[in-house]
Protein backbone atom coordinates (compact mmCIF):
# COMPACT_ATOMS: atom_id res chain seq x y z
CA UNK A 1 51.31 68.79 134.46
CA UNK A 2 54.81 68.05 134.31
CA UNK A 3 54.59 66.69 130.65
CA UNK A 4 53.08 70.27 129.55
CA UNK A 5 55.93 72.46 130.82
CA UNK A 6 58.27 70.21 129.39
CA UNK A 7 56.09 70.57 125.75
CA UNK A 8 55.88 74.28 126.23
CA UNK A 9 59.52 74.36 127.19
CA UNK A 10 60.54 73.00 123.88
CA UNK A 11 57.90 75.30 122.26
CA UNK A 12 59.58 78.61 123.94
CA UNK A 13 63.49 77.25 122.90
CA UNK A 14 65.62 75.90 125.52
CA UNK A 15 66.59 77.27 128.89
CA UNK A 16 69.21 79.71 129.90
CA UNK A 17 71.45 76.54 132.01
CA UNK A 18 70.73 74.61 128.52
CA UNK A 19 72.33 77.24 126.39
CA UNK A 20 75.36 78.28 128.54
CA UNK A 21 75.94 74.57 129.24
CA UNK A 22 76.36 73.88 125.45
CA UNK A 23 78.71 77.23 124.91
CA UNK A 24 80.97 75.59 127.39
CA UNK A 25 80.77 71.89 126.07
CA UNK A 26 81.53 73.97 122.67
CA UNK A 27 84.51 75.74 124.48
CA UNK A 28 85.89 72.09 125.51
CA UNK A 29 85.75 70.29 122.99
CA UNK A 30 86.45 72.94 120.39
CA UNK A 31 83.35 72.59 118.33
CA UNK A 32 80.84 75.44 117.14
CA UNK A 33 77.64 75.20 117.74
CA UNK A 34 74.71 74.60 115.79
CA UNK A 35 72.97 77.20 113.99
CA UNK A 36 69.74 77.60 116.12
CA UNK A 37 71.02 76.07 119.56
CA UNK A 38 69.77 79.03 121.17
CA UNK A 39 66.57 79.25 119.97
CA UNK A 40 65.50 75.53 119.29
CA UNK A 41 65.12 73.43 122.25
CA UNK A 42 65.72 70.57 120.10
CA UNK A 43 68.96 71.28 118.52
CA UNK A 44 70.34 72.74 122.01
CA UNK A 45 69.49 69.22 123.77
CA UNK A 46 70.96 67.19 120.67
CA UNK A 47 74.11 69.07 121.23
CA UNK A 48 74.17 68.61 124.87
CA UNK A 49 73.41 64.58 124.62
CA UNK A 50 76.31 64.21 122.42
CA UNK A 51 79.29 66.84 124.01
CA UNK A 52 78.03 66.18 127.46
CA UNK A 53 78.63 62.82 127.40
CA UNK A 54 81.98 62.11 125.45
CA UNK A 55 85.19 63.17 127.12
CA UNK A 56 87.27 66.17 126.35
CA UNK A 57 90.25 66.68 124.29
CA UNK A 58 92.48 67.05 127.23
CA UNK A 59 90.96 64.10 129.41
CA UNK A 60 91.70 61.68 125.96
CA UNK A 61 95.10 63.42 125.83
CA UNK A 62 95.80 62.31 129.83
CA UNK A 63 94.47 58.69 129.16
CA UNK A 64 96.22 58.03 125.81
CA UNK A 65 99.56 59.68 127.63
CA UNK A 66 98.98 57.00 130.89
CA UNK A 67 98.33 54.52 127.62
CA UNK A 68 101.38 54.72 126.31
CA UNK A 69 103.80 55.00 129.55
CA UNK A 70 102.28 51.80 130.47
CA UNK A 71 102.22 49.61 127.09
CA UNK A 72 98.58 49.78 127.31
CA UNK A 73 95.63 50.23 124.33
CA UNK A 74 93.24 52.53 125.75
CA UNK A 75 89.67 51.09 125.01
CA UNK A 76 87.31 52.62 122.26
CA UNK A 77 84.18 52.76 124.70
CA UNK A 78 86.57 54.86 126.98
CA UNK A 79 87.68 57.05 124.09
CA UNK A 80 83.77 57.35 123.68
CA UNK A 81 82.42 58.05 127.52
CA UNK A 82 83.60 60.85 129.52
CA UNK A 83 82.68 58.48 132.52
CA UNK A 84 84.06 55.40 131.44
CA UNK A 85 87.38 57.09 130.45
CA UNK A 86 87.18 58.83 133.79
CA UNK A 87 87.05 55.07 135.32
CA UNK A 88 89.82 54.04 133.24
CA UNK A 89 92.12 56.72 133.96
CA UNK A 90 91.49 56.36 138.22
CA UNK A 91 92.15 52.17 137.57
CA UNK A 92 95.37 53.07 135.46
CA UNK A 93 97.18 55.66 136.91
């Protein structure tokens, strides 16, 4: 039953939490949106698996600025994972 409320879910667009969650990963990362991410449950939750998961502007800023006042090269999969930039930052500052 489960699997048919998710199909009809995608069927009706995406859900309100969907849709304000990707205007604020939009806000954060200072992207637009995708035409249709309000409507299309499909482009909303491709926007959210990508901006969800990589780690803001401001967080990249903070690591690369810890980086740099310690002579170290902050690591590509960090610069890639909001949580493994997150563990990088605690085990460096």
């Amino acid at each position: 039953m489960a699997e048919e409320t998710q199909t009809e879910r995608k069927r009706g667009g995406p859900t309100e939490k969907m849709v304000e969650s990707a205007k604020k990963a939009a806000e954060r990362h200072g992207v637009a949106l995708p035409k249709g991410f309000d409507t299309d449950f499909d482009t909303c939750k491709g926007f959210l698996d990508v901006y969800l998961s990589k780690p803001t502007p401001k967080a990249l800023s903070f690591a690369e600025s810890i980086a740099k006042d310690k002579g170290l090269e902050l690591p590509e999969v960090a610069r890639n994972s909001a949580k493994d930039l997150s563990a990088w930052i605690d085990a460096n500052k």
